[in-house]
N, C-alpha and C. Protein backbone atom coordinates (compact mmCIF):
# COMPACT_ATOMS: atom_id res chain seq x y z
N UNK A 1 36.02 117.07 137.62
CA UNK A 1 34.98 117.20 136.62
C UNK A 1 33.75 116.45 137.10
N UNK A 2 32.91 116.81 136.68
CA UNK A 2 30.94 116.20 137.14
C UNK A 2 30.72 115.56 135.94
N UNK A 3 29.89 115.04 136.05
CA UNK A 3 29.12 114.63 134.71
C UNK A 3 27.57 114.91 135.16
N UNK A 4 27.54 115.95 135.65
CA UNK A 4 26.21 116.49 135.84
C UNK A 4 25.49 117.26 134.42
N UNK A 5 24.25 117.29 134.00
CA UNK A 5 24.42 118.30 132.58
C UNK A 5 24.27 119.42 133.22
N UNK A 6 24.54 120.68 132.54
CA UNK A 6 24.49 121.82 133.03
C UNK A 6 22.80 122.44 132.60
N UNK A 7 22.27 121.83 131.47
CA UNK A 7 20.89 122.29 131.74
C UNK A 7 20.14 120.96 131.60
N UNK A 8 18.42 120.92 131.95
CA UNK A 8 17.84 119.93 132.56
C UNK A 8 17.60 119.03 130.87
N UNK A 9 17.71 119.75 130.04
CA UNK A 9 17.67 119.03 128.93
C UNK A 9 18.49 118.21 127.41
N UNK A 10 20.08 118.50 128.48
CA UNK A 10 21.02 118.02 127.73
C UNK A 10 21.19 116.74 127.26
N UNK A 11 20.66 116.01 128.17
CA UNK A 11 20.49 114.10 128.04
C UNK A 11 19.03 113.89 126.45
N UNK A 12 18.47 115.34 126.29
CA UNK A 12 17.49 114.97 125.47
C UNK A 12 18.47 115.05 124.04
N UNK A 13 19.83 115.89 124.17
CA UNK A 13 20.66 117.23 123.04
C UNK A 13 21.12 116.20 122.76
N UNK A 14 21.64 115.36 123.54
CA UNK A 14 22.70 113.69 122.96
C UNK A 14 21.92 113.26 122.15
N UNK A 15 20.50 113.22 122.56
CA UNK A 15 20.32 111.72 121.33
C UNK A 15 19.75 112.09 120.30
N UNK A 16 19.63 113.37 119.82
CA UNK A 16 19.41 114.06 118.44
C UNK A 16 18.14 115.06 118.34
N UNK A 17 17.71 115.22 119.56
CA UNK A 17 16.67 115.91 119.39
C UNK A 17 16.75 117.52 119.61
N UNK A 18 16.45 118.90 119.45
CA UNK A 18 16.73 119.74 119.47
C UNK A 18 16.82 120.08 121.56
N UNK A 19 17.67 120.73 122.18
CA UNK A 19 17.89 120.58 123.22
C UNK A 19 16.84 122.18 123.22
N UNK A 20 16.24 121.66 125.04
CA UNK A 20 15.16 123.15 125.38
C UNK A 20 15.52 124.19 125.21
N UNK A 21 16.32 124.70 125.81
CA UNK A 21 17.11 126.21 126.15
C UNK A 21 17.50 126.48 124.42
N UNK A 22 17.41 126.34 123.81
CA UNK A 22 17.85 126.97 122.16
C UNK A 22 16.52 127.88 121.85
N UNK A 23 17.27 128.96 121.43
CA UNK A 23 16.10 130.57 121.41
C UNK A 23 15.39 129.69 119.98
N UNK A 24 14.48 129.52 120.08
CA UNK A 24 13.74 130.06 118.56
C UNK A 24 14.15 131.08 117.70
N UNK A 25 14.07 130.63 116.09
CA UNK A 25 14.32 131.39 115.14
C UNK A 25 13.86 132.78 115.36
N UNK A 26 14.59 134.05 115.34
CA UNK A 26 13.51 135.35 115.36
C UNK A 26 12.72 135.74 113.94
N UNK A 27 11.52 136.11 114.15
CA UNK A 27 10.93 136.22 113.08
C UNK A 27 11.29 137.33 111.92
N UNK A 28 11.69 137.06 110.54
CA UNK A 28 11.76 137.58 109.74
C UNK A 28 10.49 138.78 108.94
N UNK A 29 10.59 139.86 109.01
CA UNK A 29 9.18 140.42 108.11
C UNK A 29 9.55 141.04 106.65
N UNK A 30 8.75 141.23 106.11
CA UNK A 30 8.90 140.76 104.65
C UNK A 30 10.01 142.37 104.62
N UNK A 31 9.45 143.13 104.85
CA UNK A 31 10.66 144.14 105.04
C UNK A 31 12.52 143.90 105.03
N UNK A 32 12.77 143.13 106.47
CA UNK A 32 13.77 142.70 107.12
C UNK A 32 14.43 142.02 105.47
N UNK A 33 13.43 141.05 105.14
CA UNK A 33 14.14 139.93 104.18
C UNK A 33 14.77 140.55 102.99
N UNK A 34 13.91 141.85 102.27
CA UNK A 34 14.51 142.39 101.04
C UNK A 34 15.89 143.26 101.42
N UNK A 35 15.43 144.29 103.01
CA UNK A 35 16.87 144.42 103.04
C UNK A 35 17.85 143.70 102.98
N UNK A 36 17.53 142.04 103.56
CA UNK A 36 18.86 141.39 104.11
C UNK A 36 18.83 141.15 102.02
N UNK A 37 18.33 141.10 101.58
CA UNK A 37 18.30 140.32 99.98
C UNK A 37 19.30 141.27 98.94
N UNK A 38 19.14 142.48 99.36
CA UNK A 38 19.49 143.14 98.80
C UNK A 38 21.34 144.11 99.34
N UNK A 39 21.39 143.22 100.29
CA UNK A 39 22.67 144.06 101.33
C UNK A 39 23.63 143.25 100.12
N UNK A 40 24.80 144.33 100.42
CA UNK A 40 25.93 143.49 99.29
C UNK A 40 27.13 143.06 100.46
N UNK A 41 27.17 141.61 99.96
CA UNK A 41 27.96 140.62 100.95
C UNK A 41 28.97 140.27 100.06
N UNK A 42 30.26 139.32 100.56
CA UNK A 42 30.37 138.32 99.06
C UNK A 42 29.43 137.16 98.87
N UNK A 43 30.47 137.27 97.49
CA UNK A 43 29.76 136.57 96.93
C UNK A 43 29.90 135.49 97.16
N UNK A 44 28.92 134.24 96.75
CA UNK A 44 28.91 132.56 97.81
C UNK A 44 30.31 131.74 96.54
N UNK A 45 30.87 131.13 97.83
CA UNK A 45 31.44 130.70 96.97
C UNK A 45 31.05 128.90 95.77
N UNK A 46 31.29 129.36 94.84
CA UNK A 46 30.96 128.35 93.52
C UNK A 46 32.05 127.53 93.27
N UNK A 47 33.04 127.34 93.55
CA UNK A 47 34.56 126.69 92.87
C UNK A 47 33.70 125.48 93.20
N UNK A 48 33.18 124.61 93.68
CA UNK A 48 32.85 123.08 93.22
C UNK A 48 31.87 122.98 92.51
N UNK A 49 31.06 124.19 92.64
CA UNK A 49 29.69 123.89 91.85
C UNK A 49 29.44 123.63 90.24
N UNK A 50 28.81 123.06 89.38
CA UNK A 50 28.98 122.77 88.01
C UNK A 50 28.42 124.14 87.22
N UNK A 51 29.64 124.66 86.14
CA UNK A 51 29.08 125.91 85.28
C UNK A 51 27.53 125.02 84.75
N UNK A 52 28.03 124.41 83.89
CA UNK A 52 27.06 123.83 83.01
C UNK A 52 26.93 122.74 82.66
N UNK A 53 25.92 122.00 82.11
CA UNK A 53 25.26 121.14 82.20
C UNK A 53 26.74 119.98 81.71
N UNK A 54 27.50 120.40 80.94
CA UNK A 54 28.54 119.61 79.72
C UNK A 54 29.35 119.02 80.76
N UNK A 55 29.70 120.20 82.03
CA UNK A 55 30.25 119.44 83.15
C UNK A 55 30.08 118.61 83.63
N UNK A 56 28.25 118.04 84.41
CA UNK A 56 28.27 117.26 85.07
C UNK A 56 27.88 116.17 84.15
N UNK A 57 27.98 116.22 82.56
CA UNK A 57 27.83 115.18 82.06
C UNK A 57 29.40 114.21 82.09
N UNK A 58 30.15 115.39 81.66
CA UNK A 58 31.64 114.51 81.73
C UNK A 58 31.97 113.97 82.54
N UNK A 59 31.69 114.78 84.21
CA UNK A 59 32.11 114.13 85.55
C UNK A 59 31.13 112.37 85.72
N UNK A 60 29.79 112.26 85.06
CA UNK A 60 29.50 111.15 85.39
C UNK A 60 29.87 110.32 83.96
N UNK A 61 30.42 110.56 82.79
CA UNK A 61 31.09 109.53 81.71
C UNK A 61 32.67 109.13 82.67
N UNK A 62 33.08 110.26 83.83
CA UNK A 62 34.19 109.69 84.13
C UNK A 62 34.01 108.52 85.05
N UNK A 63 33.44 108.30 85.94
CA UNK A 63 32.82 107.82 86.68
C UNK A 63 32.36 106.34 85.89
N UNK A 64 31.61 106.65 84.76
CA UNK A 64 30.90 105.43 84.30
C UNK A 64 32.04 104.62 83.38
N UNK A 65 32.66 105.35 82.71
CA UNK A 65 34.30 104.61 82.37
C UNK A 65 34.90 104.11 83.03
N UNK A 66 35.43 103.99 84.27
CA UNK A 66 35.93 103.31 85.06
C UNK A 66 35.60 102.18 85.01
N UNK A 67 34.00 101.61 84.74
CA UNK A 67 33.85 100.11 84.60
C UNK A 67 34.26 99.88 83.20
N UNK A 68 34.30 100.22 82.45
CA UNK A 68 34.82 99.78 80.53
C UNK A 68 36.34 99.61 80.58
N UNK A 69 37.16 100.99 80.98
CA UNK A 69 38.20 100.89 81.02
C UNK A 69 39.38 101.22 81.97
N UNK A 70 38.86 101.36 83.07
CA UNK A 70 39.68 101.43 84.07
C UNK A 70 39.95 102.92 84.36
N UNK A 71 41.39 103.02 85.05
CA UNK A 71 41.58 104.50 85.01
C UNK A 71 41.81 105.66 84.03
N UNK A 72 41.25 104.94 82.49
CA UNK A 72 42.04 105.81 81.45
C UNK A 72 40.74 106.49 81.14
N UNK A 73 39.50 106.71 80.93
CA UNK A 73 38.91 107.71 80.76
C UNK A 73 38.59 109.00 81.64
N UNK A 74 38.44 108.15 82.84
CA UNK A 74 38.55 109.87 84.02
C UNK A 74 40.16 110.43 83.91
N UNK A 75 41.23 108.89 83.43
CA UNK A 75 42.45 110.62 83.64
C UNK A 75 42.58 111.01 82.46
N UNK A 76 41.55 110.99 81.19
CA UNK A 76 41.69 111.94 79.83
C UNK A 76 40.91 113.16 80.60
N UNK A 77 39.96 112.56 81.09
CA UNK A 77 38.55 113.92 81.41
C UNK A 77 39.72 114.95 82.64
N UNK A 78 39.96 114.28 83.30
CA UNK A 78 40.96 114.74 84.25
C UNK A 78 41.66 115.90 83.84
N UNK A 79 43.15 115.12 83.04
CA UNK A 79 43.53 115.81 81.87
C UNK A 79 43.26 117.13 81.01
N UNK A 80 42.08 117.33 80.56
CA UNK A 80 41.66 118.08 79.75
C UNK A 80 40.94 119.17 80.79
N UNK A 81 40.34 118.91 82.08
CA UNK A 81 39.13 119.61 82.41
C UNK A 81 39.68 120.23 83.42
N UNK A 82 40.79 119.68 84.33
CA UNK A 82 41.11 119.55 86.11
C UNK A 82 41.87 121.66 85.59
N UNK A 83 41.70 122.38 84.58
CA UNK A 83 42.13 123.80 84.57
C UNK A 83 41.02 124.33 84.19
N UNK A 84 39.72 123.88 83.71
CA UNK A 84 38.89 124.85 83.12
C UNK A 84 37.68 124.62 84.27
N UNK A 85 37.67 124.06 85.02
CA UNK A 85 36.41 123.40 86.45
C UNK A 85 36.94 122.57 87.39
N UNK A 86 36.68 123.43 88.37
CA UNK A 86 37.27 122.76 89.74
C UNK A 86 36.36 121.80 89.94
N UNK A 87 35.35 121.93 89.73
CA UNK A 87 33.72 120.56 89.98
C UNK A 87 34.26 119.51 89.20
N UNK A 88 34.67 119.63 87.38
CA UNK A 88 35.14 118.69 86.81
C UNK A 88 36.15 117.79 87.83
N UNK A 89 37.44 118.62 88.00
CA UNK A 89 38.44 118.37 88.29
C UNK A 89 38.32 117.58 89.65
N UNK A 90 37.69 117.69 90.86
CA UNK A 90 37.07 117.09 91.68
C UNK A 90 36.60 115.69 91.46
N UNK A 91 35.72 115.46 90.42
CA UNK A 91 35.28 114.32 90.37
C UNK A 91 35.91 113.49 89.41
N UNK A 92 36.73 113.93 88.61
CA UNK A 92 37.76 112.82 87.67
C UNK A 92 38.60 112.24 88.71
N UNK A 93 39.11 113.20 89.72
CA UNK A 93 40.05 112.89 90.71
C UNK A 93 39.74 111.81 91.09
N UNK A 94 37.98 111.92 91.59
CA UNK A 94 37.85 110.91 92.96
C UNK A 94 38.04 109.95 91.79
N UNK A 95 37.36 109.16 90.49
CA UNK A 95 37.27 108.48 90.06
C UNK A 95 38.72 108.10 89.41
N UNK A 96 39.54 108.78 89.13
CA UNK A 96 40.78 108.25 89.13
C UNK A 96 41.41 107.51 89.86
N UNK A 97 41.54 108.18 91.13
CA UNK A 97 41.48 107.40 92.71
C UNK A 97 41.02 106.52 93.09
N UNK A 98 39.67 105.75 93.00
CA UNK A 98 38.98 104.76 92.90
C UNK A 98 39.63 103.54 92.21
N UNK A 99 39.56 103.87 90.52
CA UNK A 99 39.95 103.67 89.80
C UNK A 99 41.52 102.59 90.10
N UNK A 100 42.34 103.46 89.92
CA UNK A 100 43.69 102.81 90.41
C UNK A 100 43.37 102.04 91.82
N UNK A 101 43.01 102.76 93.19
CA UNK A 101 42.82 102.07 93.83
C UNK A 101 42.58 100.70 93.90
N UNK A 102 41.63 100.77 93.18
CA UNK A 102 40.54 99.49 93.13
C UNK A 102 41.73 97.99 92.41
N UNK A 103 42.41 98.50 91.11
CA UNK A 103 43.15 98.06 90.36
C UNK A 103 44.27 97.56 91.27
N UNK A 104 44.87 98.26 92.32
CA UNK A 104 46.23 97.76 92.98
C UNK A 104 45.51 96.59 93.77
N UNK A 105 44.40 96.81 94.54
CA UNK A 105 43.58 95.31 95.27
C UNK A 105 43.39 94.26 94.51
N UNK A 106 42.92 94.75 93.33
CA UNK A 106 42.68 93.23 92.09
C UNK A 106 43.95 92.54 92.32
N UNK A 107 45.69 93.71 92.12
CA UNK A 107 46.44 92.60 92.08
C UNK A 107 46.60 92.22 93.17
N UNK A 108 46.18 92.78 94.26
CA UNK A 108 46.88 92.12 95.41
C UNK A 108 45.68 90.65 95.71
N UNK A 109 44.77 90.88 94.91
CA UNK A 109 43.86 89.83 95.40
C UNK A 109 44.15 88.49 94.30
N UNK A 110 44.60 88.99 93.17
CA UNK A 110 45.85 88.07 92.36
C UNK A 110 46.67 87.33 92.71
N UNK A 111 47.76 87.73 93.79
CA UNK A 111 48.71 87.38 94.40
C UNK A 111 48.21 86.41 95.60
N UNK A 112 47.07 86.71 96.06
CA UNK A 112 46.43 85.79 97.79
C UNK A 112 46.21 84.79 97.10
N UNK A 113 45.17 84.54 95.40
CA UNK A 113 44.95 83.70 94.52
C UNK A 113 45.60 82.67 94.31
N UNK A 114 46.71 83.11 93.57
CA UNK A 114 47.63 82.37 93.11
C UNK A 114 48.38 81.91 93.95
N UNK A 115 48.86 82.51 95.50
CA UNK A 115 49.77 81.81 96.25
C UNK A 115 48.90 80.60 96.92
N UNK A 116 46.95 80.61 96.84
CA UNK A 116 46.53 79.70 97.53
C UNK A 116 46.31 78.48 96.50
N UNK A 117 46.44 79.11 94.99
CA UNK A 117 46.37 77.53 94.39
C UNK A 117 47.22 76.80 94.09
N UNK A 118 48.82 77.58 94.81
CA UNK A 118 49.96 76.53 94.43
C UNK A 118 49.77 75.35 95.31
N UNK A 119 48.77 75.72 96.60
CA UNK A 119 48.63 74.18 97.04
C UNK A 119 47.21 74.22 96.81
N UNK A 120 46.40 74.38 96.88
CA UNK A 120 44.87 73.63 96.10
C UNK A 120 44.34 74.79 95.24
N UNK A 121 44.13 74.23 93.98
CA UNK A 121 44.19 75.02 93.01
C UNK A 121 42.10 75.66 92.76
N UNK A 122 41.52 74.54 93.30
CA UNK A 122 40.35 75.07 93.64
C UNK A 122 40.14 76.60 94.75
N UNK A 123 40.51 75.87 95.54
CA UNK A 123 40.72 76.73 96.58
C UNK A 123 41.23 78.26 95.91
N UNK A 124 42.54 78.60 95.21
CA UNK A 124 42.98 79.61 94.79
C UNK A 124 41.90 80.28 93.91
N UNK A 125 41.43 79.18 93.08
CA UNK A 125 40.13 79.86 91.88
C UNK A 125 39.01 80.79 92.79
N UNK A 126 38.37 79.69 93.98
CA UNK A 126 37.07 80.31 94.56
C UNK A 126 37.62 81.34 95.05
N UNK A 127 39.02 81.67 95.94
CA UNK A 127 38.96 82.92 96.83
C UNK A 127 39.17 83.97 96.01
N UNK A 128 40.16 83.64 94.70
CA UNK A 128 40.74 84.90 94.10
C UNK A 128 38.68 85.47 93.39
N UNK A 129 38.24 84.26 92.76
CA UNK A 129 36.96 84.81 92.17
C UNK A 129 36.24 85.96 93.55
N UNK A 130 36.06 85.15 94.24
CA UNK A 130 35.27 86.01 95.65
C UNK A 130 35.87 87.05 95.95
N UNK A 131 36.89 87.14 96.53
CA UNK A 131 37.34 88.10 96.46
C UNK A 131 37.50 89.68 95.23
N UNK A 132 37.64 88.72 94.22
CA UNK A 132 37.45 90.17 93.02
C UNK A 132 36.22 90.45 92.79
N UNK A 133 34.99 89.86 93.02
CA UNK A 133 33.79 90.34 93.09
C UNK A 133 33.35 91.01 94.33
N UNK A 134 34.08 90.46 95.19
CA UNK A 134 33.64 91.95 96.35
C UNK A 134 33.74 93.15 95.97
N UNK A 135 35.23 93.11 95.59
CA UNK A 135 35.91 94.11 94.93
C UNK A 135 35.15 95.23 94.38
N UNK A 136 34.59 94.20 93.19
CA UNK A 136 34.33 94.56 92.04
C UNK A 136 32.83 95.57 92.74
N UNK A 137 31.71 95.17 93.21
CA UNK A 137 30.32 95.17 93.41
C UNK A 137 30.83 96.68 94.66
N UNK A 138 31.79 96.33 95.47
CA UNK A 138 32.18 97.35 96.41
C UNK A 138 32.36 98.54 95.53
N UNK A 139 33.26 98.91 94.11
CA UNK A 139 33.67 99.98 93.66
C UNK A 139 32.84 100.26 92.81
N UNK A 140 31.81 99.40 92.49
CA UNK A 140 30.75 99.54 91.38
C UNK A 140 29.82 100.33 92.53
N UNK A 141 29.57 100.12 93.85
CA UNK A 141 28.74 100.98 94.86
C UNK A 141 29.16 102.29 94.85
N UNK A 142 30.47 102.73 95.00
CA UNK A 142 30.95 103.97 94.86
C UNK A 142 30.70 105.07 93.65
N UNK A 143 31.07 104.16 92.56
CA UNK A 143 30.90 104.67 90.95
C UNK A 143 29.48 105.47 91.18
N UNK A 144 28.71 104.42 91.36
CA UNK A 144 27.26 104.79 91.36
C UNK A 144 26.61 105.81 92.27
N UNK A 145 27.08 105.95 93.41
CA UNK A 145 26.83 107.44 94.55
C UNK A 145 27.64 108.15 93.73
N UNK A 146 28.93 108.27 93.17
CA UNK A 146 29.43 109.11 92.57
C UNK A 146 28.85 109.68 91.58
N UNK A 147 28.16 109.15 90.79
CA UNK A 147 27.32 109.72 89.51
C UNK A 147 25.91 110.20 89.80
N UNK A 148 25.19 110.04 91.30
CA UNK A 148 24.41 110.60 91.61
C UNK A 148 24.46 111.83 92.19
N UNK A 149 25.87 112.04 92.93
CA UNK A 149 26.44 113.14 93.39
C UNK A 149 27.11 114.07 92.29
N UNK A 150 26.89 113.87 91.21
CA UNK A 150 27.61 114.86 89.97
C UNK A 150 26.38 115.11 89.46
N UNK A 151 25.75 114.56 89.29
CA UNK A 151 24.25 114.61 88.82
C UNK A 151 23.38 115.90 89.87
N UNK A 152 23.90 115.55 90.96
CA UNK A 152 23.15 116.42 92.11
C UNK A 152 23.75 117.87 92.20
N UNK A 153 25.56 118.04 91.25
CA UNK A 153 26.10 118.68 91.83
C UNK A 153 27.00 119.09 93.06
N UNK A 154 26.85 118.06 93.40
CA UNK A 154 27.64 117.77 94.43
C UNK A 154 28.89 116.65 94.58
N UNK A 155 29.31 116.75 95.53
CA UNK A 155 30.77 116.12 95.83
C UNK A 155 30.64 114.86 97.02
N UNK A 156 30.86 113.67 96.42
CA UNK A 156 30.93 112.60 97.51
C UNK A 156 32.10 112.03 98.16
N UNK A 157 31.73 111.51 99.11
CA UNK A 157 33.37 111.21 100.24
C UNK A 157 33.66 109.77 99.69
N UNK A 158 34.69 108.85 98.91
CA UNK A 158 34.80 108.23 99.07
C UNK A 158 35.79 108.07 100.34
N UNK A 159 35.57 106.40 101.30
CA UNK A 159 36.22 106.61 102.02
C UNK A 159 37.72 106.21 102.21
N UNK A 160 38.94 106.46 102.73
CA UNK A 160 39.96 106.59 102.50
C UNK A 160 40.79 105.10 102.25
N UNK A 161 40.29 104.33 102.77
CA UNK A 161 40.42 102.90 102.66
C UNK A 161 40.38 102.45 101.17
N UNK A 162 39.50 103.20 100.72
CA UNK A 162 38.68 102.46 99.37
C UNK A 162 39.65 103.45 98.30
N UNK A 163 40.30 104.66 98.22
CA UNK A 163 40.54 105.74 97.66
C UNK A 163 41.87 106.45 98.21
N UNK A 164 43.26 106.08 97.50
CA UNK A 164 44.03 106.45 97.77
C UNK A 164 44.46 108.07 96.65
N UNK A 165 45.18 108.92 97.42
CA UNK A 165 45.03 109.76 96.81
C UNK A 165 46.25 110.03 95.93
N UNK A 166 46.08 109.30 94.63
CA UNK A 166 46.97 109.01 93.41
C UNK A 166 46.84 110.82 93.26
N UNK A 167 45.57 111.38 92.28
CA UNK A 167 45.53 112.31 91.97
C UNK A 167 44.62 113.37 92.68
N UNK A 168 45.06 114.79 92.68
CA UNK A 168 44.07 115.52 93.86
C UNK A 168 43.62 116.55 92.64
């Protein structure tokens, strides 16, 4: 194998810039466009997209419940919605997921707590506090892209670390 590039402008294609040799767009004329507008294709697919407005309000009350009460309002919304909207059902998930997630670290950050203040009890207070406010400010970051991404219509990645997949 070489590590030669094969055209003179591949070293430009790495670092994000459009590489030479790529044809230009061909030009569209207003003709071309109504045919292509009017050709019957399928249809695009919608299964994540929000019917209506009621949707992406619920998907971000699920989302914003999670700080009041934990995992029990996204898995009512969950519950009720995850058969009538796949968009709903999508985003109760992630926030369910979160949700619990987030909850099994509290205890485990409980347990680092308490085993460090059986010998200095300061010590156990500051890490378990620090620690659950990482926590806390980390899943409160998520919540919040999450409700901008339901808002947008769209679907965000939490990442897998942060989001175990309790419910799909």
């Amino acid at each position: 194998m070489t590590s030669n590039p094969a055209q003179p402008g591949e070293a430009r294609a790495r670092s994000g810039r459009a590489p030479i040799w790529s044809a230009p767009a061909p030009a569209v004329s207003d003709s071309d466009s109504d045919s292509a507008a009017a050709a019957p294709g399928p249809a695009p697919d919608r299964s994540g997209q929000p019917e209506h407005h009621g949707e992406v309000k619920a998907a971000k009350v699920g989302y914003l419940g999670v700080i009041v009460l934990g995992p029990v309002i996204p898995l009512v919304i969950y519950a009720v919605g995850r058969r009538r909207s796949p968009f709903l059902r999508q985003h109760a998930a992630a926030a369910v997921n979160l949700s619990v997630t987030c909850l099994l670290y509290a205890v485990c950050c409980a347990i680092v707590a308490g085993l460090l203040a059986l010998d200095i009890v300061l010590l156990g207070l500051v890490i378990g506090i620090l620690l659950g406010l990482a926590l806390w400010l980390t899943m409160l970051r998520y919540l919040i892209r999450g409700v901008g991404a339901a808002q947008r219509g769209e679907q965000d990645k939490i990442p897998g670390w942060l989001s175990a997949q309790v419910v799909s």
